[in-house]
Protein backbone atom coordinates (compact mmCIF):
# COMPACT_ATOMS: atom_id res chain seq x y z
CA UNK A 1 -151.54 -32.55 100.81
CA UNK A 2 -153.58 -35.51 98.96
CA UNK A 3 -152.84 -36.61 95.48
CA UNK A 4 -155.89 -37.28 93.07
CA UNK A 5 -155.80 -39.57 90.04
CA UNK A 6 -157.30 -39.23 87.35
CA UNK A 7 -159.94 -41.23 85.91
CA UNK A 8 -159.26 -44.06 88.53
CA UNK A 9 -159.91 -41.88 91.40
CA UNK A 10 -162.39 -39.08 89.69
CA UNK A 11 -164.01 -39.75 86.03
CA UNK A 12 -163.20 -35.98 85.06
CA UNK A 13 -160.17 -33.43 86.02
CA UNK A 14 -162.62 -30.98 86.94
CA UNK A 15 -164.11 -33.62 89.26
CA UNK A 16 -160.85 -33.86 90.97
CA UNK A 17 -160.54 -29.83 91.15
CA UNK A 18 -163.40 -29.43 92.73
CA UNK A 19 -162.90 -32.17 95.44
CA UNK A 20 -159.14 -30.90 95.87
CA UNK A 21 -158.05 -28.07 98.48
CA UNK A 22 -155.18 -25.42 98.70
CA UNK A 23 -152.04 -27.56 98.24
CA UNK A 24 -153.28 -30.66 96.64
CA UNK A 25 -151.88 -32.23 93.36
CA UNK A 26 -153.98 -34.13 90.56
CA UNK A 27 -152.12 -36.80 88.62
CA UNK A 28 -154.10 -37.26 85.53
CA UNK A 29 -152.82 -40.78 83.68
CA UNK A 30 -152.52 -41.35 79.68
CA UNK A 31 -155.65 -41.12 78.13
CA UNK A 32 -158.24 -38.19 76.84
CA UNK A 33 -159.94 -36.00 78.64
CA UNK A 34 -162.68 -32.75 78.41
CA UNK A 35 -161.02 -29.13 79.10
CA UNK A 36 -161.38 -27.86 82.61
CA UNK A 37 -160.65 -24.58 84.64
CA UNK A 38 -158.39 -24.52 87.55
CA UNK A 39 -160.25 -22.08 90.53
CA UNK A 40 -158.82 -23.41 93.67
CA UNK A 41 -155.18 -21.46 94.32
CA UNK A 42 -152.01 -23.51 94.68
CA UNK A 43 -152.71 -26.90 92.97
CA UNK A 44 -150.31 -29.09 90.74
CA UNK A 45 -151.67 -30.69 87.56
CA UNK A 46 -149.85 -33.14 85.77
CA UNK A 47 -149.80 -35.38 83.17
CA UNK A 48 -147.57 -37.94 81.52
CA UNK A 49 -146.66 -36.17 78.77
CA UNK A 50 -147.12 -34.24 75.57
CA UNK A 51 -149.24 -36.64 73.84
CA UNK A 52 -149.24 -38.96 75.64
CA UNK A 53 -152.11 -37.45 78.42
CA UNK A 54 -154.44 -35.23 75.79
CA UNK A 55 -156.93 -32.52 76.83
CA UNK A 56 -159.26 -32.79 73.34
CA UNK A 57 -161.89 -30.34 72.25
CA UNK A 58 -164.37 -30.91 70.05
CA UNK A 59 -167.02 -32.74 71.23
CA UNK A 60 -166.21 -31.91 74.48
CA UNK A 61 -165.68 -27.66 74.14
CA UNK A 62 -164.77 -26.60 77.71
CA UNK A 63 -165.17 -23.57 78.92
CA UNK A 64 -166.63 -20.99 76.48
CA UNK A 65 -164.70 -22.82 73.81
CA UNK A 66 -161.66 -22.77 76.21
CA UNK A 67 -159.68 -25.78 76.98
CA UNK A 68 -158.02 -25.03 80.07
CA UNK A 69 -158.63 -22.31 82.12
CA UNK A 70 -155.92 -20.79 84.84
CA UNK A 71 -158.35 -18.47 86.94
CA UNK A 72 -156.20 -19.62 90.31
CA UNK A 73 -153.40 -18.24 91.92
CA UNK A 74 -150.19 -20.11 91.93
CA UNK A 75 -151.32 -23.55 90.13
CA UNK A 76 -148.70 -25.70 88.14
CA UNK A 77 -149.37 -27.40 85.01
CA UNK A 78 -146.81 -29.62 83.52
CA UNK A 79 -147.30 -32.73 81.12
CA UNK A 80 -149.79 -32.67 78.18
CA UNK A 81 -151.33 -31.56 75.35
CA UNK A 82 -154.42 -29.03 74.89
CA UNK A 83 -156.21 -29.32 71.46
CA UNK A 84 -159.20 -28.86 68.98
CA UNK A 85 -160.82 -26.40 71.00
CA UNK A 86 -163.12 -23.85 69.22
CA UNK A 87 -161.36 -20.68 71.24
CA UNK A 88 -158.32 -20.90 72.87
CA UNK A 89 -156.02 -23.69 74.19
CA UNK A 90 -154.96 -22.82 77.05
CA UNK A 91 -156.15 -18.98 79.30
CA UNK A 92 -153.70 -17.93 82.09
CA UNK A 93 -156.02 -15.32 84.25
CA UNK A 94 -154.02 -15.53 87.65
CA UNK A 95 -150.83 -14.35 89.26
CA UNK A 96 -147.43 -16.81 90.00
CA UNK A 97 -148.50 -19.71 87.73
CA UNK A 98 -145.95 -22.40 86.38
CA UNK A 99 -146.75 -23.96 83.07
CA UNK A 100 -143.97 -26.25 82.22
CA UNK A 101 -143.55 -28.90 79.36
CA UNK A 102 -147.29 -28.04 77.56
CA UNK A 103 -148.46 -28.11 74.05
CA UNK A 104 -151.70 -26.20 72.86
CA UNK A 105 -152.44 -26.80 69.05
CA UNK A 106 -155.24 -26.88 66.38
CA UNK A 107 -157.47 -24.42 68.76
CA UNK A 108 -159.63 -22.16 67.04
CA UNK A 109 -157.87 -18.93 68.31
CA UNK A 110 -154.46 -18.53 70.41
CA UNK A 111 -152.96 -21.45 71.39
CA UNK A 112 -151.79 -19.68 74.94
CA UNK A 113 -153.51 -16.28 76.00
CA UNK A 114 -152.34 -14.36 79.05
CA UNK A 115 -155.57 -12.71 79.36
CA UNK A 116 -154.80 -11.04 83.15
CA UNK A 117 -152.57 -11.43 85.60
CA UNK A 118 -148.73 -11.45 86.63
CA UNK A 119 -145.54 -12.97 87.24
CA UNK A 120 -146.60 -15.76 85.03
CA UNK A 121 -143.53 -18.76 84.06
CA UNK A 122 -143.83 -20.51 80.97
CA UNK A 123 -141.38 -22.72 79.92
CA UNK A 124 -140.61 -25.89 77.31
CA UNK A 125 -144.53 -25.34 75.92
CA UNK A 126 -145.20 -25.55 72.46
CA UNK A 127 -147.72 -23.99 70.40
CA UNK A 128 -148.95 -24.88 66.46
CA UNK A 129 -150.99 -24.84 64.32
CA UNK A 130 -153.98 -22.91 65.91
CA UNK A 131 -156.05 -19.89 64.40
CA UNK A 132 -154.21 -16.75 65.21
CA UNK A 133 -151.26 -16.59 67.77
CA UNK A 134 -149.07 -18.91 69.34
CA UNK A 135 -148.84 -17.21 72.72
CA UNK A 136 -150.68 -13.82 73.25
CA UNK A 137 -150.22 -11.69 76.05
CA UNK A 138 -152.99 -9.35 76.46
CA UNK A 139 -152.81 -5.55 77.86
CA UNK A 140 -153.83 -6.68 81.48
CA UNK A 141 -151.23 -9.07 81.79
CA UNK A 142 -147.31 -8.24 82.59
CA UNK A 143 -144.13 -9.11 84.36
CA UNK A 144 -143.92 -12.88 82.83
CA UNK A 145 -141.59 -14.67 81.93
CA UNK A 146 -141.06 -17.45 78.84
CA UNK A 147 -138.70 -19.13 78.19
CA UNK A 148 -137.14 -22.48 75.93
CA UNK A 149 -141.22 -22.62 74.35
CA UNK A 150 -141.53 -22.73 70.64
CA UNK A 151 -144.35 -20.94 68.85
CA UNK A 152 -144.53 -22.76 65.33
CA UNK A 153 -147.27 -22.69 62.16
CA UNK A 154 -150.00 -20.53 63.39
CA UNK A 155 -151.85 -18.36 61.68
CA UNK A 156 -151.05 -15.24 63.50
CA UNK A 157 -147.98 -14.27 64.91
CA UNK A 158 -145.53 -16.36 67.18
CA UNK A 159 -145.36 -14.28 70.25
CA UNK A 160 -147.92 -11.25 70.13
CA UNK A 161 -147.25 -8.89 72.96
CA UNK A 162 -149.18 -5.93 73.70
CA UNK A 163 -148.18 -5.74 77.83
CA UNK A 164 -145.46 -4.15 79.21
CA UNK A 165 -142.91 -6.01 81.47
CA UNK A 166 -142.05 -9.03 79.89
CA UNK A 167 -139.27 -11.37 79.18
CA UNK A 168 -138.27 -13.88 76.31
CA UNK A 169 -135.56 -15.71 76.63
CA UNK A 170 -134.57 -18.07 74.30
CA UNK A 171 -137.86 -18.73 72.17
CA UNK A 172 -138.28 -19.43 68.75
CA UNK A 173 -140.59 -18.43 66.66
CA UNK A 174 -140.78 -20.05 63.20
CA UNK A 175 -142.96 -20.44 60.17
CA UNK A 176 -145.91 -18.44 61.17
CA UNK A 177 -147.83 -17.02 58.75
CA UNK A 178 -147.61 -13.13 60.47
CA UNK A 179 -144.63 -11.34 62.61
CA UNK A 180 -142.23 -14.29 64.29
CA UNK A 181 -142.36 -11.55 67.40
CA UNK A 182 -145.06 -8.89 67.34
CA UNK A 183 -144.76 -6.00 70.36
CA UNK A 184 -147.35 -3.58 70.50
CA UNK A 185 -148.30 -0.47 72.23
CA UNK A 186 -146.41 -1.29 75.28
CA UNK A 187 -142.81 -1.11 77.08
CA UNK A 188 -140.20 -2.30 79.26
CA UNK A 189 -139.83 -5.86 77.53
CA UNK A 190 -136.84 -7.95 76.46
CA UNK A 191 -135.83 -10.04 73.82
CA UNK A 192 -132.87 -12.23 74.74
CA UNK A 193 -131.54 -15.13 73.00
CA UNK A 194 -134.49 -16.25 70.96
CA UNK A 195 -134.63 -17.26 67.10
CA UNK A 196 -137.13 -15.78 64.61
CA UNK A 197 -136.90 -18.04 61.76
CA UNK A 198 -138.88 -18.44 58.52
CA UNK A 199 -142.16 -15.96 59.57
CA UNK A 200 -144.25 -14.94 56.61
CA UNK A 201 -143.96 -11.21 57.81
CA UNK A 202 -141.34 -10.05 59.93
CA UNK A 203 -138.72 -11.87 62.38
CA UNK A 204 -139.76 -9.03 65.15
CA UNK A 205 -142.16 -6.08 65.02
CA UNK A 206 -142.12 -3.21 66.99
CA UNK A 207 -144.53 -0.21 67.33
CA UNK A 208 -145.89 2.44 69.31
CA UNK A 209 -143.40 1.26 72.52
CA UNK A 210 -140.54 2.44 74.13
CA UNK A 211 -137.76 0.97 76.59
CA UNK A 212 -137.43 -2.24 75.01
CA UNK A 213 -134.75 -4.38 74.50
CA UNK A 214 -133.82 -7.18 71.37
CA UNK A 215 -130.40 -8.42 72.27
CA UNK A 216 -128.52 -11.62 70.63
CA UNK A 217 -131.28 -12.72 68.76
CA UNK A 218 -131.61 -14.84 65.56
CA UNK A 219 -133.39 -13.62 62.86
CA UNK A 220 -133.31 -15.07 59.77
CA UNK A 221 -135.25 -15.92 56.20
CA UNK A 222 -138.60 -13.93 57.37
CA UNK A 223 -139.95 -13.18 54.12
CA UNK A 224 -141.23 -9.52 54.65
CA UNK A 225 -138.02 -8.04 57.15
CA UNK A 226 -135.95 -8.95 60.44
CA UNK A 227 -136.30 -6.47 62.49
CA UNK A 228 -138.87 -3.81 62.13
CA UNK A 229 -138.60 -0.17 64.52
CA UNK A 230 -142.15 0.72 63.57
CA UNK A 231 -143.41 4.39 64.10
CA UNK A 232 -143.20 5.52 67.50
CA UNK A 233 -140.53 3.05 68.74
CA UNK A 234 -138.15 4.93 70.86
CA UNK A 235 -135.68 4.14 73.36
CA UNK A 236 -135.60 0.85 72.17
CA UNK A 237 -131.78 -0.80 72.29
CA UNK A 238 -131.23 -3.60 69.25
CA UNK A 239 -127.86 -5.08 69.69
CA UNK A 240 -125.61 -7.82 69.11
CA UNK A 241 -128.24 -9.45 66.61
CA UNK A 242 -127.80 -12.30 63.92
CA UNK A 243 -129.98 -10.48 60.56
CA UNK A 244 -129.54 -12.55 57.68
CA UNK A 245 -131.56 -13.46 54.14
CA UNK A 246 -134.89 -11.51 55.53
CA UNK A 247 -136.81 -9.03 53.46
CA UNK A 248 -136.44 -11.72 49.96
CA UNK A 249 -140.67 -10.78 48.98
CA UNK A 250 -141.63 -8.12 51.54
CA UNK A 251 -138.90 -6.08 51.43
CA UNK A 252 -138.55 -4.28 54.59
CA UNK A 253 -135.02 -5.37 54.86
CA UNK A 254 -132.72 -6.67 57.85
CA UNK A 255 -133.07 -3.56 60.02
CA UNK A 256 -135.91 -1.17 59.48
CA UNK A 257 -136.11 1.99 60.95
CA UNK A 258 -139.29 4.40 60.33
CA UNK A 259 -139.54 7.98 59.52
CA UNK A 260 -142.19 8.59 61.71
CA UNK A 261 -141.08 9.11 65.13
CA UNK A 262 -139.08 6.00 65.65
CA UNK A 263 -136.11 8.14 67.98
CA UNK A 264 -133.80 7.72 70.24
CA UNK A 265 -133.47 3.90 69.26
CA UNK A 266 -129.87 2.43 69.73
CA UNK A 267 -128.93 0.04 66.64
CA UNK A 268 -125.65 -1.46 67.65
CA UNK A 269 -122.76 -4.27 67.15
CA UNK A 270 -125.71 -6.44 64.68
CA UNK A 271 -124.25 -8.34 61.90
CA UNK A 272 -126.30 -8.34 58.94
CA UNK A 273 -125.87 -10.29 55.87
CA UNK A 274 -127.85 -10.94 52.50
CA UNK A 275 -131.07 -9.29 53.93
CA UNK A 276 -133.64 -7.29 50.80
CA UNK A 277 -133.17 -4.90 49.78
CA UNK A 278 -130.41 -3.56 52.47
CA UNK A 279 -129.22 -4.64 55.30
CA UNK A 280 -130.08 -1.62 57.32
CA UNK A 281 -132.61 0.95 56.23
CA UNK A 282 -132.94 4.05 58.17
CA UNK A 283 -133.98 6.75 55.54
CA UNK A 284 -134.76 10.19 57.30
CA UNK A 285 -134.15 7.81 60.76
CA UNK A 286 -130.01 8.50 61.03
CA UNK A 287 -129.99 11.66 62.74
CA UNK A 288 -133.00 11.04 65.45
CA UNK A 289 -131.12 7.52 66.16
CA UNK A 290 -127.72 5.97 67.62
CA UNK A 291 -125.93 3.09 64.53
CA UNK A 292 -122.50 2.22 65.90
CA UNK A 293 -120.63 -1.24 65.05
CA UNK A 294 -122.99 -3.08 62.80
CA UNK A 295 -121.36 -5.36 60.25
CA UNK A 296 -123.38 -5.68 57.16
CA UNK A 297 -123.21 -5.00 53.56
CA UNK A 298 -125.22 -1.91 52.82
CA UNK A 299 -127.46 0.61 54.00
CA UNK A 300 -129.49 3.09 53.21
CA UNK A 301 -128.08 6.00 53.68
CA UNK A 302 -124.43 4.62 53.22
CA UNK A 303 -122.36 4.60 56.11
CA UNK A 304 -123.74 2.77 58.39
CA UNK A 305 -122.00 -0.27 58.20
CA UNK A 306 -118.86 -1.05 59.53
């Protein structure tokens, strides 16, 4: 095992990939540098922190417009910033990667994609300010897990989510100009612990999934709703949630439920307060769904607060 500097040893990070083997790690010191793409398994990359060592786009555009590029098994990346590419920040397109203490912002399109792969750890990374989402996990990618990261000012979504198996565990997504949370299409994924605050649509967004779970979340002051059960959500368990002031010029209210084959949904033990224009509304949704201990204000129907 051999650690490379960077630039005293190598000029370039890629320089210093390509001279590395299976096991070595790459210090890369204060400073700018050009994007790069990690394809030898099992290296460590890090800098000396977020903004402090600075992975820059524009003139320098990567790969494709990509700034860093995870196409290796099991690589760590801990330590700096990823910005002003023309695509994406940062692409995870392995298995078992760490990325730890990372910020991707002011990229042209997601800040971090999960483009393929699994089993995936993300953790302390921050994402703002870039051209549609935060952190995007694509339909190829599942079983990962994120957690402590912060998804902030983006133009898309927070978290967007269209792969089944995942975890997020206290995130928070705030001020983004779509959903704080968007889950599409997919199932088996978990909300635990993680704040939606502020989100120009909704706090979380669910459709067309099943078997999820959004338990002890925050979700406040998203300006269209909290928590939207989209059509065909089912099986999805919402409990033990803090709903307040969402809904104030969208108007899809603390809890949503749809009409249109959003069933066998459990909506439990929530407390809801001052969300527009009810706290829970589950028109033509009570009979195909479980409500049972939410405290909150009003509903439509009535009757299911408690």
């Amino acid at each position: 095992m051999t650690i490379h500097v960077v630039p005293t040893e190598f000029a370039t990070i890629q320089a210093a990939i390509d001279a590395a083997v299976a096991g070595d790690s790459i210090q890369i010191l204060a400073g700018t540098f050009d994007g790069f793409n990690v394809n030898k398994e099992r290296l460590k990359i890090f800098g000396c922190g977020i903004g402090k060592t600075i992975i820059a786009g524009i003139p320098a555009q990567g790969f494709g417009g990509n700034g860093v590029v995870v196409s290796a098994d099991r690589t760590i990346l801990k330590g700096f910033t990823v910005q002003g590419f023309s695509n994406n920040g940062v692409i995870i397109d392995s298995d078992i990667n760490v990325l730890q203490e990372l910020q991707s912002t002011l990229n042209g399109n997601d800040g971090f994609q999960g483009m393929s792969g699994t089993n995936n750890f993300l953790t302390k990374c921050i994402s703002s300010f870039n051209s549609n989402h935060g952190f995007d996990f694509d339909e190829f990618t599942f079983d990962n897990f994120i957690s402590d990261s912060e998804s902030m000012n983006n133009k898309g979504a927070g978290f967007f989510v269209s792969s089944p198996s995942n975890k997020f565990i206290n995130n928070i997504a705030r001020e983004n100009e779509e959903n704080g949370f968007s889950i599409v299409n997919e199932e088996d994924n978990m909300l635990f612990g993680n704040s939606a605050l502020k989100n120009n649509q909704n706090g979380v967004s669910m459709i067309t999934l099943g078997d999820m779970n959004v338990i002890q979340n925050i979700v406040c002051n998203n300006e269209q709703g909290g928590i939207l059960l989209d059509e065909f959500t089912v099986e999805t368990i919402v409990d033990s949630n803090i709903i307040r002031n969402n809904g104030t010029l969208g108007g899809n209210s603390g809890i949503f439920v749809s009409d249109t084959n959003a069933d066998d949904n459990s909506i439990r033990f929530n407390k809801l307060k001052d969300n527009v224009p009810f706290d829970i509304f589950a028109v033509n949704a009570v009979n195909d769904n479980t409500f049972d201990g939410n405290k909150c204000e009003n509903s439509n129907p009535n009757g299911l607060c408690t």
